[in-house]
C-alpha atoms as a PDB file:
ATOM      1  CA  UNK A   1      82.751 -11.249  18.218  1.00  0.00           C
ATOM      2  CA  UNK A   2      83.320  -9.155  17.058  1.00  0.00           C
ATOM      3  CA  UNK A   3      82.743  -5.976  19.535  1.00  0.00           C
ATOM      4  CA  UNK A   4      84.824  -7.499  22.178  1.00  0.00           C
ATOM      5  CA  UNK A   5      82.787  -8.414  21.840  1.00  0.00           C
ATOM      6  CA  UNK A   6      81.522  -9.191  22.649  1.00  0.00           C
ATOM      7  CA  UNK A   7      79.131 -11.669  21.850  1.00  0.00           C
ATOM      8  CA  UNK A   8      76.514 -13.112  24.439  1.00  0.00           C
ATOM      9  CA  UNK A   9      74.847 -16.528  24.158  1.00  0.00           C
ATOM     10  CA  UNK A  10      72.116 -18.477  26.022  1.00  0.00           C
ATOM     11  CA  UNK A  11      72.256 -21.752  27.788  1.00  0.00           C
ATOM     12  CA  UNK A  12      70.337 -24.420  26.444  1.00  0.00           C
ATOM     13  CA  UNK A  13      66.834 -24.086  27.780  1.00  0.00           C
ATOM     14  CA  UNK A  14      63.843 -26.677  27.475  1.00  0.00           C
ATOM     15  CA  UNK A  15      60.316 -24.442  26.783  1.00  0.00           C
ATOM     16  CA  UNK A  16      57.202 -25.437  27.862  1.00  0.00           C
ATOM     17  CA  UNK A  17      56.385 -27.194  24.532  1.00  0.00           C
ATOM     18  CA  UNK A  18      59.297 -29.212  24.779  1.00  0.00           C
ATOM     19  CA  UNK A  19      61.638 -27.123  22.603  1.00  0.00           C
ATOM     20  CA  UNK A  20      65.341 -27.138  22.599  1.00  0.00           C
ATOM     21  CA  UNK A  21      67.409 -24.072  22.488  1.00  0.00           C
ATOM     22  CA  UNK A  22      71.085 -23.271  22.333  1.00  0.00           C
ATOM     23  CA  UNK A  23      69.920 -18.919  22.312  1.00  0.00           C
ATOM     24  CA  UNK A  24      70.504 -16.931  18.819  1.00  0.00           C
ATOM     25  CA  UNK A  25      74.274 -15.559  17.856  1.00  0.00           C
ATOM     26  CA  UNK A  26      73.864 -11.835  19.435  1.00  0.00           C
ATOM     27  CA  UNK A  27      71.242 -11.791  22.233  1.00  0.00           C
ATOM     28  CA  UNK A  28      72.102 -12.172  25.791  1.00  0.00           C
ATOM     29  CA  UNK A  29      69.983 -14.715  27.917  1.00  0.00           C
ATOM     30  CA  UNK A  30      68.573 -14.671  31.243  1.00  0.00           C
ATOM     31  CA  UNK A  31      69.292 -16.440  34.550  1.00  0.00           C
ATOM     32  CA  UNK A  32      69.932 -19.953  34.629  1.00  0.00           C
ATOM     33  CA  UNK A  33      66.379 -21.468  35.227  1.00  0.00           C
ATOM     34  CA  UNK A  34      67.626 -23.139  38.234  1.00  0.00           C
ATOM     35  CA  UNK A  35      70.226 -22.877  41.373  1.00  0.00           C
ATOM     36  CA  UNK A  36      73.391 -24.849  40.848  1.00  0.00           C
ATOM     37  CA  UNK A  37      73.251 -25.186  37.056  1.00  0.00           C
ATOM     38  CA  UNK A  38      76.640 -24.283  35.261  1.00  0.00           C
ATOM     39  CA  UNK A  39      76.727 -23.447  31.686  1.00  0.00           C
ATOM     40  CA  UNK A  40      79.930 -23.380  30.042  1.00  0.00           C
ATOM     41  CA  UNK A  41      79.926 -22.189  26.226  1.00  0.00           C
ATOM     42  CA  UNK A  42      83.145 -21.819  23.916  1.00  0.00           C
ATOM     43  CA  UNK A  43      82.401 -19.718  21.079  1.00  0.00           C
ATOM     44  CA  UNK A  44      84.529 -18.917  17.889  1.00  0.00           C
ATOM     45  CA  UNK A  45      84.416 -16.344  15.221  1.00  0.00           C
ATOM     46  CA  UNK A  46      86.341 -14.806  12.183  1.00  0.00           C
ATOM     47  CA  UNK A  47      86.314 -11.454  11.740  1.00  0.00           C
ATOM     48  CA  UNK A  48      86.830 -10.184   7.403  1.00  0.00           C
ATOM     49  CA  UNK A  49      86.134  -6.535   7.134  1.00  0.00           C
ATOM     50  CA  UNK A  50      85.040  -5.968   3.576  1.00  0.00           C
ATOM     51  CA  UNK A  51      85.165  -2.231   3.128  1.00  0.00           C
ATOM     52  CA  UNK A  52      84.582   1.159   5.774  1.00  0.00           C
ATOM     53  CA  UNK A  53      81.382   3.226   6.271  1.00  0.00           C
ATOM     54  CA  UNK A  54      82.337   6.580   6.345  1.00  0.00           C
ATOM     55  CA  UNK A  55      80.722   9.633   8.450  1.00  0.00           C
ATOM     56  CA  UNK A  56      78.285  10.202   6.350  1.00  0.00           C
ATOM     57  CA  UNK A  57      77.265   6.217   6.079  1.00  0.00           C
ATOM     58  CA  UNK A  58      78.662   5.954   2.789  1.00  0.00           C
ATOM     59  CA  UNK A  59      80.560   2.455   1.951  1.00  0.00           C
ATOM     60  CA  UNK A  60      84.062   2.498   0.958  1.00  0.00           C
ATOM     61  CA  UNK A  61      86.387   0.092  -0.162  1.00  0.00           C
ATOM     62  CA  UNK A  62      89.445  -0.491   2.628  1.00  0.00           C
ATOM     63  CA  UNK A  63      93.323  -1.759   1.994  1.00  0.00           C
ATOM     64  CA  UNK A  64      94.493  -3.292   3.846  1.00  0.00           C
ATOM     65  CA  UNK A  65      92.158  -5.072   5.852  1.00  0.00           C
ATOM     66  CA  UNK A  66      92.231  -5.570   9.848  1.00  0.00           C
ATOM     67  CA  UNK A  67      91.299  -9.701  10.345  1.00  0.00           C
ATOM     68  CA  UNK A  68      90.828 -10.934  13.599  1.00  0.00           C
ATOM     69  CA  UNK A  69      90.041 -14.450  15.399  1.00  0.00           C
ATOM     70  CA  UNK A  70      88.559 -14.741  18.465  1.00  0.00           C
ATOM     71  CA  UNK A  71      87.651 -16.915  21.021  1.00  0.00           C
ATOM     72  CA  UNK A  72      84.982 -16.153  23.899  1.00  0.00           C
ATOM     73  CA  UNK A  73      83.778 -18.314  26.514  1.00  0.00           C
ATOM     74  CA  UNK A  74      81.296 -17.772  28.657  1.00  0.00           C
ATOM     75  CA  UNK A  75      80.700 -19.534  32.384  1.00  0.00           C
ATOM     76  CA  UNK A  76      77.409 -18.993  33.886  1.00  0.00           C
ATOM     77  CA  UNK A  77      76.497 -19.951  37.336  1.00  0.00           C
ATOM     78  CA  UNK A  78      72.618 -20.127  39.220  1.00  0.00           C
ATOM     79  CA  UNK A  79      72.640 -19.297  42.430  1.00  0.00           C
ATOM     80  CA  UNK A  80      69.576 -18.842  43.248  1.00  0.00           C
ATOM     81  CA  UNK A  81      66.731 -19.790  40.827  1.00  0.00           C
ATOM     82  CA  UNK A  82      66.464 -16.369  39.793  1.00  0.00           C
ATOM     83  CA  UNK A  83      70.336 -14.438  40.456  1.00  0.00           C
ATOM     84  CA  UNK A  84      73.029 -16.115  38.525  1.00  0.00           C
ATOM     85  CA  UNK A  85      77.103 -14.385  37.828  1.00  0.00           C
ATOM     86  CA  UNK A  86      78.343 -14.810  34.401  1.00  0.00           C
ATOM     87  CA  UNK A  87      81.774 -14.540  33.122  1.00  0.00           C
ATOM     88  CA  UNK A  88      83.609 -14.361  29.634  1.00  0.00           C
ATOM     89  CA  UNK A  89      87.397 -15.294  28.632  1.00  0.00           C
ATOM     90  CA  UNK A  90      88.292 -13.924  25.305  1.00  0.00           C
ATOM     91  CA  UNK A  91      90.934 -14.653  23.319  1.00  0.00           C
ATOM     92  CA  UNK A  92      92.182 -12.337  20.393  1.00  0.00           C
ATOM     93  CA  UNK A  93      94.504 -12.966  17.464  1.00  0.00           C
ATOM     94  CA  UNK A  94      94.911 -10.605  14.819  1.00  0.00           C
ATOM     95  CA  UNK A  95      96.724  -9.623  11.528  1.00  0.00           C
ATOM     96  CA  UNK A  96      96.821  -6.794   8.689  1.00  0.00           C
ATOM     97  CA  UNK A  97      99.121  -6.586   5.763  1.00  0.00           C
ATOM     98  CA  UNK A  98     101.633  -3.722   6.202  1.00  0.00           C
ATOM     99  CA  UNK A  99     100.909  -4.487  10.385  1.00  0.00           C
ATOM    100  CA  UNK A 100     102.204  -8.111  11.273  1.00  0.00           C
ATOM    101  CA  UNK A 101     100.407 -10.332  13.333  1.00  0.00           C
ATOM    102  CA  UNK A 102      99.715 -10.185  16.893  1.00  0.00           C
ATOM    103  CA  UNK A 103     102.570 -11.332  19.551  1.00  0.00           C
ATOM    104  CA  UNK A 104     100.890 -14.208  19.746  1.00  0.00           C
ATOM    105  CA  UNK A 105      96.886 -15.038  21.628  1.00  0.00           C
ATOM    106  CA  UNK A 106      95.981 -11.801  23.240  1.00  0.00           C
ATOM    107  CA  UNK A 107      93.977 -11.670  26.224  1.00  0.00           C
ATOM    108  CA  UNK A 108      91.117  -9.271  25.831  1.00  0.00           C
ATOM    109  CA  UNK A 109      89.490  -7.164  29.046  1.00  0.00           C
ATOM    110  CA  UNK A 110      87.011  -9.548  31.710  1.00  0.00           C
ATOM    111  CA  UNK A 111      83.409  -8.747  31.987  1.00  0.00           C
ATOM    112  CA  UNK A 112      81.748  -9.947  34.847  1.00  0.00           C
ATOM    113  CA  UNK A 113      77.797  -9.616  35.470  1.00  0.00           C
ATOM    114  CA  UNK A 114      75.406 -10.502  38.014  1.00  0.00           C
ATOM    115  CA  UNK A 115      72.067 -11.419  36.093  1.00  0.00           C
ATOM    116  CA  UNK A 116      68.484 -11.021  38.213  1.00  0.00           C
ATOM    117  CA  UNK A 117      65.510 -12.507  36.705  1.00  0.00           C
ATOM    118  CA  UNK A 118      63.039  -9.798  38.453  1.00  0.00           C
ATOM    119  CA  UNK A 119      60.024 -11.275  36.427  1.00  0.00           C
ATOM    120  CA  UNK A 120      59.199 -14.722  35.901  1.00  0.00           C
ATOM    121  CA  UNK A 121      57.376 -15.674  32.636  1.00  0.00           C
ATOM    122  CA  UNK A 122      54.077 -16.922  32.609  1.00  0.00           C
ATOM    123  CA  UNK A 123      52.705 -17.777  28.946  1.00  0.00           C
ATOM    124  CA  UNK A 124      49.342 -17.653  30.097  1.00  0.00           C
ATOM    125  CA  UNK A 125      48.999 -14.487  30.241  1.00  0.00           C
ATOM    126  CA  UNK A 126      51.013 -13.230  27.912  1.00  0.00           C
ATOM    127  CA  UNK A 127      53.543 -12.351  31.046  1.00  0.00           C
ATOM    128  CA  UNK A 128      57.230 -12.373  29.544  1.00  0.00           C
ATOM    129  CA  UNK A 129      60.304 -12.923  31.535  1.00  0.00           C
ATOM    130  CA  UNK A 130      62.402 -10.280  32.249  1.00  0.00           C
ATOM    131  CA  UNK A 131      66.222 -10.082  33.618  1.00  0.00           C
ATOM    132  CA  UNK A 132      68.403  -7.060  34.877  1.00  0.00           C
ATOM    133  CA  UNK A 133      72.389  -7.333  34.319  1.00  0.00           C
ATOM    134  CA  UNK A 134      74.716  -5.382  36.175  1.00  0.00           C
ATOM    135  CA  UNK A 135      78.865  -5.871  35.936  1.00  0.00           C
ATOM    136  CA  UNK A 136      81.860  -4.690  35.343  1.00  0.00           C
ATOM    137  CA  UNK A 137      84.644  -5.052  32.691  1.00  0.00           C
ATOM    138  CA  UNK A 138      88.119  -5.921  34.390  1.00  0.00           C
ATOM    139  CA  UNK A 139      90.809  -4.315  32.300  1.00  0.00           C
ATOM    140  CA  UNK A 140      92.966  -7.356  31.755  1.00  0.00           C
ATOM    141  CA  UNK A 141      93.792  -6.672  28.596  1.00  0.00           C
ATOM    142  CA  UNK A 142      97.028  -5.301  27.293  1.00  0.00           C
ATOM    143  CA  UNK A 143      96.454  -1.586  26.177  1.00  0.00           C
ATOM    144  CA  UNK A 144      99.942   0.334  26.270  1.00  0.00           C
ATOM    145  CA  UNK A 145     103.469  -0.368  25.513  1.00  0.00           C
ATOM    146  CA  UNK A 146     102.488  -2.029  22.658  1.00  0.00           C
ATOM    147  CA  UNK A 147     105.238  -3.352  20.301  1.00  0.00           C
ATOM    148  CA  UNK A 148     102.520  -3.280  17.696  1.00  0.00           C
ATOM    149  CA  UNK A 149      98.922  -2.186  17.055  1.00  0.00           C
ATOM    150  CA  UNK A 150      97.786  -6.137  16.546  1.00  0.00           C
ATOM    151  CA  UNK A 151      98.898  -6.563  20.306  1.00  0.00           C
ATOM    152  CA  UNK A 152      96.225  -3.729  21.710  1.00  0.00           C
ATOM    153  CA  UNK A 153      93.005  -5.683  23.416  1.00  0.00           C
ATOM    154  CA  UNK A 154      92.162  -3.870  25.897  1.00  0.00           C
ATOM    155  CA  UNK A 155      91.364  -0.487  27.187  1.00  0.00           C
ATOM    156  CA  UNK A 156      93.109   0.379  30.755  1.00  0.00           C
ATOM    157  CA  UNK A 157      89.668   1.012  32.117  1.00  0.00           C
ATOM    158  CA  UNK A 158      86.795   0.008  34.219  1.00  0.00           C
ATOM    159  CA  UNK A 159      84.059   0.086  32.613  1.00  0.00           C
ATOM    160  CA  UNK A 160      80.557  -0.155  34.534  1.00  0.00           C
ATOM    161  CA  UNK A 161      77.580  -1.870  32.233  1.00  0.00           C
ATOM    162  CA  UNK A 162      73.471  -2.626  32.423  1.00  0.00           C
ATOM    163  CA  UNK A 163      71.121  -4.302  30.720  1.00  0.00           C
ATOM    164  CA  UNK A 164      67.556  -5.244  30.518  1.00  0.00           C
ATOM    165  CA  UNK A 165      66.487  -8.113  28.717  1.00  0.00           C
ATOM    166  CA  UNK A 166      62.987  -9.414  27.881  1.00  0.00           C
ATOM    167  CA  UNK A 167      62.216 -13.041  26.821  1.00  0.00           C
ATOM    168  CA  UNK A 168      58.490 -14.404  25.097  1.00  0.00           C
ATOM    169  CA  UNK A 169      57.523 -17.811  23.658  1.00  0.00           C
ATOM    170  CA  UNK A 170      54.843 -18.295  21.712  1.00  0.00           C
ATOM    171  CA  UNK A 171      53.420 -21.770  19.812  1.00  0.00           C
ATOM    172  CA  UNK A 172      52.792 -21.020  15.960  1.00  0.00           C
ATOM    173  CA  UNK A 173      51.777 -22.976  12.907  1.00  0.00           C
ATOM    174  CA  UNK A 174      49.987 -25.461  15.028  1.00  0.00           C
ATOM    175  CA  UNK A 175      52.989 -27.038  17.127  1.00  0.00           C
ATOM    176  CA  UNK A 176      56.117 -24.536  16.246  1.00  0.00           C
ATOM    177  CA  UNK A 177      57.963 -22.802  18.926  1.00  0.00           C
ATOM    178  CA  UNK A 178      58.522 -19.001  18.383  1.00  0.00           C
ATOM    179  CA  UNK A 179      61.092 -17.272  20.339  1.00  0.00           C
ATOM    180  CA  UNK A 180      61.656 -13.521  20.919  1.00  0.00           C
ATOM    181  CA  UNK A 181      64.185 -11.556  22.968  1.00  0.00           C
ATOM    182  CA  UNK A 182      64.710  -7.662  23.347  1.00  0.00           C
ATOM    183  CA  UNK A 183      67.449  -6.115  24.733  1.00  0.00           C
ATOM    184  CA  UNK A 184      69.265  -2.889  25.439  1.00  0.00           C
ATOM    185  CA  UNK A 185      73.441  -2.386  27.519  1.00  0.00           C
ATOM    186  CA  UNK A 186      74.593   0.771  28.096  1.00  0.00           C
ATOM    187  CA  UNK A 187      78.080   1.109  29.115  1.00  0.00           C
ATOM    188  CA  UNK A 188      80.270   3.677  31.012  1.00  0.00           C
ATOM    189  CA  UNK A 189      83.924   3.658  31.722  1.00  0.00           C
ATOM    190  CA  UNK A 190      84.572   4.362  35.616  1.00  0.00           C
ATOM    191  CA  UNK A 191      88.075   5.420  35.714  1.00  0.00           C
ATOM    192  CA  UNK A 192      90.920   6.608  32.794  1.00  0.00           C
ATOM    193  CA  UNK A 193      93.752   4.316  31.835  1.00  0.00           C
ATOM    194  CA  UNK A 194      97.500   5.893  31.792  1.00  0.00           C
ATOM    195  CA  UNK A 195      98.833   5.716  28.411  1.00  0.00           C
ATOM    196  CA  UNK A 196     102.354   5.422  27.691  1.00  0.00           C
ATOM    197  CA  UNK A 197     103.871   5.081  24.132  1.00  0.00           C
ATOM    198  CA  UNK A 198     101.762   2.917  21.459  1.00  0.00           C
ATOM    199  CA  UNK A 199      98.267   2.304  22.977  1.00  0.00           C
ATOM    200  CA  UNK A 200      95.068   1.036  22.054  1.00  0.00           C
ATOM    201  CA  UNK A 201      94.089   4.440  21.467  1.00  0.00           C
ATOM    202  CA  UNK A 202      95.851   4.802  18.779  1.00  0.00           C
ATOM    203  CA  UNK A 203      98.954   6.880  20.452  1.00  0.00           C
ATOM    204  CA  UNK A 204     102.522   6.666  19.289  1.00  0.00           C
ATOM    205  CA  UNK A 205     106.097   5.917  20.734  1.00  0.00           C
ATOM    206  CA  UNK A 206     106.478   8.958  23.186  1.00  0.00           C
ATOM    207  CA  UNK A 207     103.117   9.896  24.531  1.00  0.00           C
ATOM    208  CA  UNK A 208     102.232   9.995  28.068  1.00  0.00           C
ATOM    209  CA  UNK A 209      98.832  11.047  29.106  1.00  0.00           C
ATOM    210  CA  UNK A 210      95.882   9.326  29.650  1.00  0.00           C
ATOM    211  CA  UNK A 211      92.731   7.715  27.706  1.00  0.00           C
ATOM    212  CA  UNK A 212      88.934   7.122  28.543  1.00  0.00           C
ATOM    213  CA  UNK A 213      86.443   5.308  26.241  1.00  0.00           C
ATOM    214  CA  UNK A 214      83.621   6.723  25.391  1.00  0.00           C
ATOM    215  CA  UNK A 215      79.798   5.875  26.236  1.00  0.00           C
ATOM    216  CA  UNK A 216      78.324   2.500  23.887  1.00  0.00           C
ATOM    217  CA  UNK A 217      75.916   0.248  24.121  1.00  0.00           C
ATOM    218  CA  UNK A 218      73.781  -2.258  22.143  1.00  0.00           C
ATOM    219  CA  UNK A 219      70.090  -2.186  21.338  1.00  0.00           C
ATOM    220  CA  UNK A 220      68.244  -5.131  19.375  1.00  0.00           C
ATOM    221  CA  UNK A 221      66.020  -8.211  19.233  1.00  0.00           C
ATOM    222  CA  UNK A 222      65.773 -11.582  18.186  1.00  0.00           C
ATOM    223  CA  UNK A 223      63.260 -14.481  16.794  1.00  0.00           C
ATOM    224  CA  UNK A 224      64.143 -18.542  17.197  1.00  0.00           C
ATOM    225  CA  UNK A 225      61.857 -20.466  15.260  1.00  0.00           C
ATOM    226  CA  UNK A 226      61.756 -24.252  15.859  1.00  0.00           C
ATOM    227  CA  UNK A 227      61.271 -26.462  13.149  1.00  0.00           C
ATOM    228  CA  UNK A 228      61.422 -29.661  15.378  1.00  0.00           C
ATOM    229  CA  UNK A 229      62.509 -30.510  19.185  1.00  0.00           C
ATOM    230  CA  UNK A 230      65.971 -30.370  17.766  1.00  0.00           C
ATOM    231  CA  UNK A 231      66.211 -27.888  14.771  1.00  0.00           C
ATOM    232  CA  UNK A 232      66.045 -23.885  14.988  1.00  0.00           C
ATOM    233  CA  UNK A 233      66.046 -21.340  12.913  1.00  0.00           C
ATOM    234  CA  UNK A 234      67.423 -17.833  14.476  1.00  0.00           C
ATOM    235  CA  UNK A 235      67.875 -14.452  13.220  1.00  0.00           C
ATOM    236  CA  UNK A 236      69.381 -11.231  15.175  1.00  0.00           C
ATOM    237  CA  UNK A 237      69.100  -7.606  14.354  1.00  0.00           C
ATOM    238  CA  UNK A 238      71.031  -4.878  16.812  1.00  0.00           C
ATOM    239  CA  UNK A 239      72.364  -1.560  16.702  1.00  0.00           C
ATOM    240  CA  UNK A 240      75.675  -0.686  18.133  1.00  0.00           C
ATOM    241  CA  UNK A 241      76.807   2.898  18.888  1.00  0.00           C
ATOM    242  CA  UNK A 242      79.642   4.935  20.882  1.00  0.00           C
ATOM    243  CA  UNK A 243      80.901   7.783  21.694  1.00  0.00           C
ATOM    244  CA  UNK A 244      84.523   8.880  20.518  1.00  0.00           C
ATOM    245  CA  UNK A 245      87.193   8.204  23.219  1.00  0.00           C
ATOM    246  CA  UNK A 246      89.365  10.881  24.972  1.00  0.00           C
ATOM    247  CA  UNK A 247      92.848  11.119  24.911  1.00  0.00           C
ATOM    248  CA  UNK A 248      94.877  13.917  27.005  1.00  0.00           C
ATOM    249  CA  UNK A 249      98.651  14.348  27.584  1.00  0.00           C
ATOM    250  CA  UNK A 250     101.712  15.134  25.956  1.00  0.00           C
ATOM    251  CA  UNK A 251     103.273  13.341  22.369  1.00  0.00           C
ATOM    252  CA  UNK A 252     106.772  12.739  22.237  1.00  0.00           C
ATOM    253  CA  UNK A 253     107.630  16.401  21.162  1.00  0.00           C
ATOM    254  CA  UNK A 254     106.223  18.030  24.229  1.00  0.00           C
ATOM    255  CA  UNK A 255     103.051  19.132  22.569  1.00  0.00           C
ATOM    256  CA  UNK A 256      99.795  19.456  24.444  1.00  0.00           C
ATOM    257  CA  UNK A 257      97.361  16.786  23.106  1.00  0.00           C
ATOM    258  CA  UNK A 258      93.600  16.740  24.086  1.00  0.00           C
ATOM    259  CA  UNK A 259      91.104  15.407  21.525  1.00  0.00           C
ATOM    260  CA  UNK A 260      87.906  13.123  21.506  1.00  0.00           C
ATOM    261  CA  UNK A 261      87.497  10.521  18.503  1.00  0.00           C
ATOM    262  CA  UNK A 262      84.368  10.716  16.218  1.00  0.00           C
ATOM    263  CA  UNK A 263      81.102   8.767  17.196  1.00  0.00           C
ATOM    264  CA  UNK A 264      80.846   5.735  15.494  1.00  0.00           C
ATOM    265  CA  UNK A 265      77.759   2.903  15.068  1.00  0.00           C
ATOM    266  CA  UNK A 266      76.404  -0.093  13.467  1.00  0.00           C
ATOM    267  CA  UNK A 267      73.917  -1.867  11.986  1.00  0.00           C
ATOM    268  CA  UNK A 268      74.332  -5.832  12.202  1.00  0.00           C
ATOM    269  CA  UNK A 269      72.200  -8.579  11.294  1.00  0.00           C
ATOM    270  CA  UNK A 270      72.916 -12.347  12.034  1.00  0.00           C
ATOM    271  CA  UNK A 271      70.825 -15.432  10.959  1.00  0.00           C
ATOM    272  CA  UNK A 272      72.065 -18.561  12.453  1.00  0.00           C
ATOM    273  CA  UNK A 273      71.296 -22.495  12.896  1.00  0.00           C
ATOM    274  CA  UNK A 274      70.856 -24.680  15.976  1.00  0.00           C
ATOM    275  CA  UNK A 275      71.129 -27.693  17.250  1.00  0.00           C
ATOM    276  CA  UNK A 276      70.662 -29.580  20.013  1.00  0.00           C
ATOM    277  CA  UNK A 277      71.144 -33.040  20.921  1.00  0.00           C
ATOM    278  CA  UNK A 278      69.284 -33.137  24.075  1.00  0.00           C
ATOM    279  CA  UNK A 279      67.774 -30.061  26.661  1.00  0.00           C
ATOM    280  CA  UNK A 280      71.814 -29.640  27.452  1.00  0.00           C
ATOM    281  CA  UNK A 281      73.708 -29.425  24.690  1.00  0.00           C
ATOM    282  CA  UNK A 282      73.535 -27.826  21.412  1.00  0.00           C
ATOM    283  CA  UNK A 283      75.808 -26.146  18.811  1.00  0.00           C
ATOM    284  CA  UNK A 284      74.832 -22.716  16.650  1.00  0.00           C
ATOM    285  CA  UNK A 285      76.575 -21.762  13.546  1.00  0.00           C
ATOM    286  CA  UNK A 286      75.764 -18.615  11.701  1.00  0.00           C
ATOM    287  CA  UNK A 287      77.479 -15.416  10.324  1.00  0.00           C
ATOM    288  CA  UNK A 288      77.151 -11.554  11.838  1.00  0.00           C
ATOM    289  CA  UNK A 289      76.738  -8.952   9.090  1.00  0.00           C
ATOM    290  CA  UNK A 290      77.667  -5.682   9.312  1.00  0.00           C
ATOM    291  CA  UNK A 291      75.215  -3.662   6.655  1.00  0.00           C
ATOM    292  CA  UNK A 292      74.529  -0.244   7.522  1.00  0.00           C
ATOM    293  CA  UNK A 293      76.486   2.259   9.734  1.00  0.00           C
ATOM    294  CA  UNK A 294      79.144   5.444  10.309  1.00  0.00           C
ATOM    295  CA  UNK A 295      82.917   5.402  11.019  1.00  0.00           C
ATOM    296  CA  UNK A 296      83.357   1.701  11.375  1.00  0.00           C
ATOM    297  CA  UNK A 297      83.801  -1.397   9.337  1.00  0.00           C
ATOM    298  CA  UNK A 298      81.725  -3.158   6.831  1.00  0.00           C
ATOM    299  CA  UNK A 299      82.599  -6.553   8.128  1.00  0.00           C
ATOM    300  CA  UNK A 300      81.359 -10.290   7.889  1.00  0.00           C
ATOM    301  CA  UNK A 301      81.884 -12.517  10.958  1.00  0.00           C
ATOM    302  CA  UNK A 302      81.250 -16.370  10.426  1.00  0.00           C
ATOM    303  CA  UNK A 303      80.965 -18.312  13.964  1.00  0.00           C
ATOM    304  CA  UNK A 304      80.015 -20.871  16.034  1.00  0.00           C
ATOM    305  CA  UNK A 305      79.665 -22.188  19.314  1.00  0.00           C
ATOM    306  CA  UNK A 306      78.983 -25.047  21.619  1.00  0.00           C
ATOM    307  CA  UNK A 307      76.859 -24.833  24.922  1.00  0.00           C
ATOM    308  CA  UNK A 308      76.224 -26.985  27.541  1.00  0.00           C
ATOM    309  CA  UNK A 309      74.480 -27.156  30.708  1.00  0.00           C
ATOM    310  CA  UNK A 310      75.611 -28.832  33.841  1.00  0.00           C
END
């Protein structure tokens, strides 16, 4: 959760050999296998930052610390058996010492994606499945104005994003399901927001002017390994990275402002548990970790979700 996270989870999927699946903490998953199928999946997290990586990648401690709880649900929806639009609500409440709290649940921005599965998987032959996302974040979430800093979830802009996934299965140790996923998102922001006054871009009472975020994306790969029908074992590792955002416009002495923030980026790992009960419904619980990086947090996020398939 995390980046607004945002956090991307799989519907529960039945493999060839009969394995169950709820999809690993990080990795996004495909189309739904077939037309009509809705998956609906609430996920929770808590976000502890436990120190700051400076520019250099050096860890430092950090008072006070930023918490954050969030919650993000996706909704997923085939339409055809390969072209499905997917959807996340998220939920943000936040608090610092020094800072307050948040002005109560904030709303974060909307991503919406249209997900093509452009090659279907055939085990075979060692042919993997791969899926092309394409969407849009709605900027829905408050950005300027703000009474406080804890109240800033959003970021005034659209903000166009991609992504190509790839998906293998393989059968190990005799009768053990082994699950891998790649990925890579890029993201690009399509328009500016207006600032005015405190903003999620860290501008003060006075300012007027106007903010665009930077370039990101996400890079990384995952393993499930089944230890029964039931039972999985699942481990992420992904790279995050952006570009500094740039603000333009005037502070509240009349002063020309024009800067862009410092590149920042992350390394994250995330080992996890599933379970299903049937090829429908499952829960995951696991933990991100933040371990490596430059100008961001050293953080821990414990979560865990619920998915189901209708």
């Amino acid at each position: 959760m995390a980046s607004v996270v945002l956090s991307f989870i799989s519907g529960v999927a039945r493999a060839a050999d009969g394995q169950w699946y709820t999809g690993s903490l990080v990795s996004p998953s495909g189309a739904e296998a077939h037309a009509g199928l809705l998956g609906v999946e609430p996920y929770y997290s808590y976000t502890q930052p436990i120190g700051y990586f400076g520019p250099d990648g050096s860890s430092h401690p950090q008072h006070p610390r930023q918490q954050t709880f969030s919650n993000s649900t996706m909704w997923k929806y085939g339409i055809t058996d390969h072209l499905s639009i997917q959807a996340h609500t998220v939920v943000n409440y936040g608090w610092e010492r020094g800072q307050g709290h948040s002005s109560g649940p904030k709303f974060g921005d909307f991503p919406v994606d249209m997900v093509w599965r452009f090659v279907d998987p055939n085990p075979k032959k060692y042919i993997p499945a791969f899926n092309l996302f394409a969407g849009v974040y709605f900027p829905t979430g408050d950005y300027k104005k703000l009474q406080s800093k804890q109240d800033g979830n959003g970021n005034g802009a659209y903000v166009f994003r991609v992504a190509i996934t790839e998906q293998s299965t393989y059968v190990v140790n005799g009768n053990h399901a082994l699950r891998l996923r790649t990925w890579g998102w890029f993201r690009r922001a399509l328009t500016s927001a207006q600032l005015e006054d405190m903003s999620s871009y860290g501008t003060s009472a006075g300012f007027h002017g106007r903010g665009r975020p930077g370039m990101s994306g996400q890079s990384g790969f995952s393993l499930e390994y089944g230890l029964n029908q039931s039972w999985v074992l699942a481990m992420d590792l992904a790279r995050d990275w952006a570009n500094g955002s740039r603000v333009w416009g005037y502070d509240a002495h009349g002063k020309r402002v024009d800067h862009i923030g410092s590149s920042s980026g992350d390394w994250q790992i995330a080992p996890a548990v599933e379970y299903s009960w049937n090829s429908r419904m499952g829960i995951i619980v696991g933990s991100a970790i933040y371990y490596a990086g430059h100008n961001t947090g050293v953080k821990v996020s414990p979560q865990f979700a619920v998915n189901m398939v209708y």
